[in-house]
C-alpha atoms as a PDB file:
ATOM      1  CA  UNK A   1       0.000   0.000   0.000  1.00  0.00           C
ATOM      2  CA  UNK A   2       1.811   3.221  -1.526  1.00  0.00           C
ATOM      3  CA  UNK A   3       0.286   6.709   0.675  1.00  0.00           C
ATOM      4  CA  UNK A   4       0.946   9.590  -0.822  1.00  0.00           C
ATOM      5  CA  UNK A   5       0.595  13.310   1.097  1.00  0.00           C
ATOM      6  CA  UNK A   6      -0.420  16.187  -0.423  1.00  0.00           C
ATOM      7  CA  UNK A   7      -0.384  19.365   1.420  1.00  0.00           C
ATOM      8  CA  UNK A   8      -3.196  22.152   1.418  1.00  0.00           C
ATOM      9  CA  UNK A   9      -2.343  25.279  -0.876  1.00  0.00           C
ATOM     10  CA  UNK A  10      -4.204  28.017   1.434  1.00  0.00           C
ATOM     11  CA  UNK A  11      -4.413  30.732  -0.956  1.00  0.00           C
ATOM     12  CA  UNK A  12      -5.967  28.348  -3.840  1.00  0.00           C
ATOM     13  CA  UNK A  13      -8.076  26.927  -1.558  1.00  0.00           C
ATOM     14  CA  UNK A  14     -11.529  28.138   0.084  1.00  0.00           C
ATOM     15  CA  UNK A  15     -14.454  27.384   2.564  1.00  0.00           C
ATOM     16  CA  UNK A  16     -17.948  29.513   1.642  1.00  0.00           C
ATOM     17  CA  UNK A  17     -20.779  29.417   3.921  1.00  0.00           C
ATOM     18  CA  UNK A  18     -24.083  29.461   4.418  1.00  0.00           C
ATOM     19  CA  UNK A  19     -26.361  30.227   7.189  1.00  0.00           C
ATOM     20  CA  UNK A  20     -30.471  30.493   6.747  1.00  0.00           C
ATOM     21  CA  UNK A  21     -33.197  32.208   8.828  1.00  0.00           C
ATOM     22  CA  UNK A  22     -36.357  32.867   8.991  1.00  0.00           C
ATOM     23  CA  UNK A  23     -36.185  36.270   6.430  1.00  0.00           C
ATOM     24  CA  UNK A  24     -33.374  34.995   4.492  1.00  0.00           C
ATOM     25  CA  UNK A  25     -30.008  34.096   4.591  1.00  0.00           C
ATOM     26  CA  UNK A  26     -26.089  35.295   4.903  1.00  0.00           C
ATOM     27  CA  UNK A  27     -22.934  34.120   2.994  1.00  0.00           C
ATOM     28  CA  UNK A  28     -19.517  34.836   3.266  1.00  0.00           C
ATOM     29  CA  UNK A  29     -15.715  32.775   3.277  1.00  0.00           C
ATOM     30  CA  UNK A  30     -13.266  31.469   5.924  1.00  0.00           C
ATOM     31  CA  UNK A  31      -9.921  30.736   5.010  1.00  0.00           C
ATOM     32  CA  UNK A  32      -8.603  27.921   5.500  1.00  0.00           C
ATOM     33  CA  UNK A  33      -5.207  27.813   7.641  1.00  0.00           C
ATOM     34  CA  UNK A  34      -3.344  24.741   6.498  1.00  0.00           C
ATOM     35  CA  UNK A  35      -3.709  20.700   6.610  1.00  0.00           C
ATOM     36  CA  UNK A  36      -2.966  17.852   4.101  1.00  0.00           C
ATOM     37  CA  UNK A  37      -4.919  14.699   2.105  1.00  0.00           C
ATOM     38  CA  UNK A  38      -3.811  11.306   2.133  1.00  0.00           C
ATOM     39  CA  UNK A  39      -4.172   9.123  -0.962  1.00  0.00           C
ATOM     40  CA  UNK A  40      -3.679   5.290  -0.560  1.00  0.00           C
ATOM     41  CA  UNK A  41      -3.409   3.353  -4.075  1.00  0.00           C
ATOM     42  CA  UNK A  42      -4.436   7.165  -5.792  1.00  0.00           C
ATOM     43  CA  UNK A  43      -7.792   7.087  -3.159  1.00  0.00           C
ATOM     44  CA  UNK A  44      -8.552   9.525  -0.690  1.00  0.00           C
ATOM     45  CA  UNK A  45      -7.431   7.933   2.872  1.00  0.00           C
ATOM     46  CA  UNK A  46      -6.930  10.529   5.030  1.00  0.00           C
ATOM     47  CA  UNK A  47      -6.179  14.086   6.337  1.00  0.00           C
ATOM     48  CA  UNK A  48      -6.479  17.419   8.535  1.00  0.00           C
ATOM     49  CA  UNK A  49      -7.350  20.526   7.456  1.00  0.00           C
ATOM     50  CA  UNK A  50      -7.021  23.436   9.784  1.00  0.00           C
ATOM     51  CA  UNK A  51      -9.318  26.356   9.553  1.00  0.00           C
ATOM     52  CA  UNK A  52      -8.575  29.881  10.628  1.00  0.00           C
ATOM     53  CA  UNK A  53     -11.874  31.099  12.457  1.00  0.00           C
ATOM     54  CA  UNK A  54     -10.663  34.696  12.755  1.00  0.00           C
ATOM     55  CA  UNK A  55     -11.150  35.152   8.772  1.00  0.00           C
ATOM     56  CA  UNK A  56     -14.591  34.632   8.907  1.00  0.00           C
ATOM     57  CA  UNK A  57     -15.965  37.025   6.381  1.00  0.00           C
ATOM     58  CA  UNK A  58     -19.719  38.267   5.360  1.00  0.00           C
ATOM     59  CA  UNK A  59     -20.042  38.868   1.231  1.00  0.00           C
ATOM     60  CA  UNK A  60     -23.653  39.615   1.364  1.00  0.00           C
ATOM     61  CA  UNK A  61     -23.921  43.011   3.490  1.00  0.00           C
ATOM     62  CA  UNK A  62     -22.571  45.977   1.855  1.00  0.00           C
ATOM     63  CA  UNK A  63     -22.986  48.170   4.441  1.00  0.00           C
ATOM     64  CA  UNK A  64     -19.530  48.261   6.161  1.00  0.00           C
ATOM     65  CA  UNK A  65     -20.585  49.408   9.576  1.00  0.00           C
ATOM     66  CA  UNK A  66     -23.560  46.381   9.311  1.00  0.00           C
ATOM     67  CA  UNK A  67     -21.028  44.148   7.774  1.00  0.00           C
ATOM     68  CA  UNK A  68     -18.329  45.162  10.624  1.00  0.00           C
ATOM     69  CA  UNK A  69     -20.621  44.091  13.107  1.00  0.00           C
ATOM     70  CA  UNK A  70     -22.015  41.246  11.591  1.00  0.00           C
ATOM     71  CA  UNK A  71     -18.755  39.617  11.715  1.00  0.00           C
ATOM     72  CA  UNK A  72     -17.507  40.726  14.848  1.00  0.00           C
ATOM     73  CA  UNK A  73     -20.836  38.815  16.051  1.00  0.00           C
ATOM     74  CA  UNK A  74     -19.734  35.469  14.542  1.00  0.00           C
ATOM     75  CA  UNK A  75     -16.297  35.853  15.812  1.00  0.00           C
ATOM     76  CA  UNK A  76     -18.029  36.417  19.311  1.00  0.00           C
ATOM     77  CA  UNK A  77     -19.161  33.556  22.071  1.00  0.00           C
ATOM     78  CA  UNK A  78     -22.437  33.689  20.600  1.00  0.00           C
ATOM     79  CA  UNK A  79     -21.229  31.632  17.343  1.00  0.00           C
ATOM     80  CA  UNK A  80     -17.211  30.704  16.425  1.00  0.00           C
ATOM     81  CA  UNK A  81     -15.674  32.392  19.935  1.00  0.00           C
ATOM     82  CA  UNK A  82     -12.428  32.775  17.387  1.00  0.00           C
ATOM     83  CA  UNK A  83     -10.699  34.684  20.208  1.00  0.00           C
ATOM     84  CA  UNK A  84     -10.673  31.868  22.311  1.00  0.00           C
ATOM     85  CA  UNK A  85     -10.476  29.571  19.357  1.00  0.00           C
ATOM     86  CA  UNK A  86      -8.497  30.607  15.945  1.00  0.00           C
ATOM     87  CA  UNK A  87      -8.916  27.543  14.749  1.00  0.00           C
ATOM     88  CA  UNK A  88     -11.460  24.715  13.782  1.00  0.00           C
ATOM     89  CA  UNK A  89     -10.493  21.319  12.549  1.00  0.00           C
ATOM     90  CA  UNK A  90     -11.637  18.668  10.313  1.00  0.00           C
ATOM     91  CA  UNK A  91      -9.614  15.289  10.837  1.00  0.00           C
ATOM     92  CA  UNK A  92     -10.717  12.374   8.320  1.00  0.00           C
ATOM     93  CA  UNK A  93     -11.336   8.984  10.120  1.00  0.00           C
ATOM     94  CA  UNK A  94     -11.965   7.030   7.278  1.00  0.00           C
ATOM     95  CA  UNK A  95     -13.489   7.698   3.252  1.00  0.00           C
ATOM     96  CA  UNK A  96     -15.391   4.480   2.022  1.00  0.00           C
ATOM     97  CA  UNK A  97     -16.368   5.293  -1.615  1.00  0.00           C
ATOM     98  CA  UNK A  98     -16.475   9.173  -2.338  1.00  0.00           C
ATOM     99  CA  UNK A  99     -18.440   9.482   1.517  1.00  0.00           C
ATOM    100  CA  UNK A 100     -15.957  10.393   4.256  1.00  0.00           C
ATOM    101  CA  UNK A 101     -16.801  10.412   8.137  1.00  0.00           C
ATOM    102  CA  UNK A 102     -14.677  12.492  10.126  1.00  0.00           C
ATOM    103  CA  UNK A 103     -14.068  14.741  13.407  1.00  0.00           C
ATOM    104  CA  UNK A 104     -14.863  18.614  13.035  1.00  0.00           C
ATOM    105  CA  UNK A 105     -13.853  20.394  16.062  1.00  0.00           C
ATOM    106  CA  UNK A 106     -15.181  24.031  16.280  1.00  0.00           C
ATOM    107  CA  UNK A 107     -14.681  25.429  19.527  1.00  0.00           C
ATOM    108  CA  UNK A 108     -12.462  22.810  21.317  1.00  0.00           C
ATOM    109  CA  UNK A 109     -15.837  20.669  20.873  1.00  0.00           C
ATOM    110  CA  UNK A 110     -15.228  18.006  18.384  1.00  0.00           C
ATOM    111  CA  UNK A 111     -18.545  15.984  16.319  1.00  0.00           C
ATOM    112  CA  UNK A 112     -18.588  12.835  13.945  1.00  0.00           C
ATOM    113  CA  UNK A 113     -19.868  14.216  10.557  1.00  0.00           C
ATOM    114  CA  UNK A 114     -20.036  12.836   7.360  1.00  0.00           C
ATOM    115  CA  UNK A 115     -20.744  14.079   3.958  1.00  0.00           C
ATOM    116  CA  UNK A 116     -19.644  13.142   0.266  1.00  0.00           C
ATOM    117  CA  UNK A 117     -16.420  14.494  -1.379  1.00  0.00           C
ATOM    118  CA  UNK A 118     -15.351  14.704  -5.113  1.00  0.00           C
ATOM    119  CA  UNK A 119     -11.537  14.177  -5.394  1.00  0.00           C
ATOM    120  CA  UNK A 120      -9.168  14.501  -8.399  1.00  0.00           C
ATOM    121  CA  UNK A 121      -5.425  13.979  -8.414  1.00  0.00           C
ATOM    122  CA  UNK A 122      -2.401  14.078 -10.839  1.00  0.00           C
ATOM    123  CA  UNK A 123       0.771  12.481  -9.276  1.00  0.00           C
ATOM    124  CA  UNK A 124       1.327  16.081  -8.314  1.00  0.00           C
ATOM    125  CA  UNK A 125      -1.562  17.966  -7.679  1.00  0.00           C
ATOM    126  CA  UNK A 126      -4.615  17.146  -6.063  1.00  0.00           C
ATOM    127  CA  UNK A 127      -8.566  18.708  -5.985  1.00  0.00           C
ATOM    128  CA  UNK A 128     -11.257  17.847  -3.567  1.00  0.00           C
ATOM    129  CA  UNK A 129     -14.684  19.488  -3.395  1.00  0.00           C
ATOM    130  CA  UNK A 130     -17.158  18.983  -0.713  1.00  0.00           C
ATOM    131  CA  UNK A 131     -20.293  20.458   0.910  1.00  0.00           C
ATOM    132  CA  UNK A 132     -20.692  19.880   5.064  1.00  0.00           C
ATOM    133  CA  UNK A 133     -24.026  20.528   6.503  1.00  0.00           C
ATOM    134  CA  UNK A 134     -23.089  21.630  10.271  1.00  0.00           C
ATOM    135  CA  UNK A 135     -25.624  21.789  13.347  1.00  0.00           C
ATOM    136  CA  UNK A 136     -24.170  24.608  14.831  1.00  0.00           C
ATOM    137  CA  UNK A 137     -26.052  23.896  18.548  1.00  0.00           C
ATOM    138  CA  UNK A 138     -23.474  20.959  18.640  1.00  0.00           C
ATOM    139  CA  UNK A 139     -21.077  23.269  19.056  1.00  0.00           C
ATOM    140  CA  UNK A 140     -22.619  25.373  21.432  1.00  0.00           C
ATOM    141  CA  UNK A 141     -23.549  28.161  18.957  1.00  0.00           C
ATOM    142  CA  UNK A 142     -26.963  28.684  20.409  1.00  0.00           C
ATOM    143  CA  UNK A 143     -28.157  32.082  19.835  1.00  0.00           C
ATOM    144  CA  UNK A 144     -31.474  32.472  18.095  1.00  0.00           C
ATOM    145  CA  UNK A 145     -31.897  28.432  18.120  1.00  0.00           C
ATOM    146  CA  UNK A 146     -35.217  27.506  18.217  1.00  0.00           C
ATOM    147  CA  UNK A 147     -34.476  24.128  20.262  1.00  0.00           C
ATOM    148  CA  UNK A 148     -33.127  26.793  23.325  1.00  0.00           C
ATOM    149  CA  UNK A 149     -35.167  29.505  22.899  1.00  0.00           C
ATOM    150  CA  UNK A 150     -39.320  29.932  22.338  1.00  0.00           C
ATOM    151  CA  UNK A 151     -41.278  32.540  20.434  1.00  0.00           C
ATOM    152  CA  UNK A 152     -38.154  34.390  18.104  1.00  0.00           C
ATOM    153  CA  UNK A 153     -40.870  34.575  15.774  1.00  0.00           C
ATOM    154  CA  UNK A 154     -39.045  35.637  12.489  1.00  0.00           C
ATOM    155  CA  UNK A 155     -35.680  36.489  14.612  1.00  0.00           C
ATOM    156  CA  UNK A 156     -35.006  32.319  14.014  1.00  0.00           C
ATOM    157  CA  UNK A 157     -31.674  31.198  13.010  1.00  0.00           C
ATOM    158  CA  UNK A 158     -32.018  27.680  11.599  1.00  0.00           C
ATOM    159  CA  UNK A 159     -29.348  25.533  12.975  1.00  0.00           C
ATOM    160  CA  UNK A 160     -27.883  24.197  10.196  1.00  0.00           C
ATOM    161  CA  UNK A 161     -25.537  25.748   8.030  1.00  0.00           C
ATOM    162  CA  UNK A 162     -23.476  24.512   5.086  1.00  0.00           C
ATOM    163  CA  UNK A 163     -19.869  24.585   3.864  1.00  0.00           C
ATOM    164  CA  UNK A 164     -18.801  23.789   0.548  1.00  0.00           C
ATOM    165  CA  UNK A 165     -15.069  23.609   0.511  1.00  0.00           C
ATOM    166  CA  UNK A 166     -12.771  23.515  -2.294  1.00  0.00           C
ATOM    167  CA  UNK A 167      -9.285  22.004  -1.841  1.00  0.00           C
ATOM    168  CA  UNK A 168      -6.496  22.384  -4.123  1.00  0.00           C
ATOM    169  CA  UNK A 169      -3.301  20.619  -2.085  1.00  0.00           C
ATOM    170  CA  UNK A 170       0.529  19.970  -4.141  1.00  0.00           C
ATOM    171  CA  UNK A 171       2.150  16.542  -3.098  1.00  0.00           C
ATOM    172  CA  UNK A 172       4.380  17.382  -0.241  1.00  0.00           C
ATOM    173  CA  UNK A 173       8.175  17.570  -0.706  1.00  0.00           C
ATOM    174  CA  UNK A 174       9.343  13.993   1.280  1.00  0.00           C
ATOM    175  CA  UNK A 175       6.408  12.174  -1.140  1.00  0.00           C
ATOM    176  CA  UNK A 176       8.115  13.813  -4.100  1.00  0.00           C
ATOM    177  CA  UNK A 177      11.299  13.188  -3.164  1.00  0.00           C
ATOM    178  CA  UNK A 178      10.666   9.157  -2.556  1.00  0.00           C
ATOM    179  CA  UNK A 179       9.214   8.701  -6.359  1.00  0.00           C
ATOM    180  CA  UNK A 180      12.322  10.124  -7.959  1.00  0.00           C
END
């Protein structure tokens, strides 16, 4: 069994989001930090990615005072506490097929989730796609929840939201180095 590591190109690599309400919904980005893919036998077999929860940015309000404090909520204890915690992690347990279940830790608090991925690799370059639905209350991001709070009327902030990450990751240097 040949593994091969490929390691997470940050700046051609992105994490959009998603959350829904009541009235509507918001979008924005997070960047991701760093992390690396595993391929056994040219499959997807593991990996970490590292996310960098003090990037969290809003695209959909143009106001910049609104959109200022929009994000400064998310970063707060209310949702992503990134003060506290910079970071959030995804670690792969194990991919069967094109579905993967893994470990996503948001706030020191860490989940089994699973969701399907799309992966496409050269010998030296590798893409993945995916889309993760998260229940935020599982990380203790209750505000405006309607399982911990009654009557918020159209003030509701459905739990879920979604990621759709897109991965571009170059095979790392000592992988390179043992096929030459």
């Amino acid at each position: 069994m040949k593994d091969k590591k490929f390691e997470i190109v940050p700046t051609q690599s992105n994490i959009e989001w998603v959350g829904r309400k009541v009235t509507g919904s918001h979008n924005g980005t997070v960047a991701l930090k760093e992390g690396e893919l595993i391929l056994t036998e040219g499959k997807l077999a593991g990996g970490k990615l590292v996310v960098d929860t003090t990037s969290i940015k809003v695209l959909d309000i143009t106001d910049l005072a609104t959109n200022e404090q929009f994000a400064g909520h998310m970063a707060s204890d209310d949702f992503f506490s990134s003060r506290e915690y910079p970071e959030a992690t995804l670690e792969i347990l194990s991919v069967e097929g094109n579905r993967v279940e893994g470990h996503l830790t948001i706030k020191g608090i860490a989940n089994r989730i699973g969701f399907d991925v799309s992966v496409s690799a050269t010998d030296d370059l590798l893409i993945a796609t995916a889309k993760l639905i998260v229940d935020r209350t599982k990380y203790e991001m209750k505000f405006r929840s309607g399982n911990f709070f009654k009557d918020l009327g159209d003030t509701l902030i459905y739990n879920d939201f979604e990621l759709y990450v897109s991965v571009t990751a170059e095979v790392a240097k000592e992988s390179a180095s043992v096929l030459l």
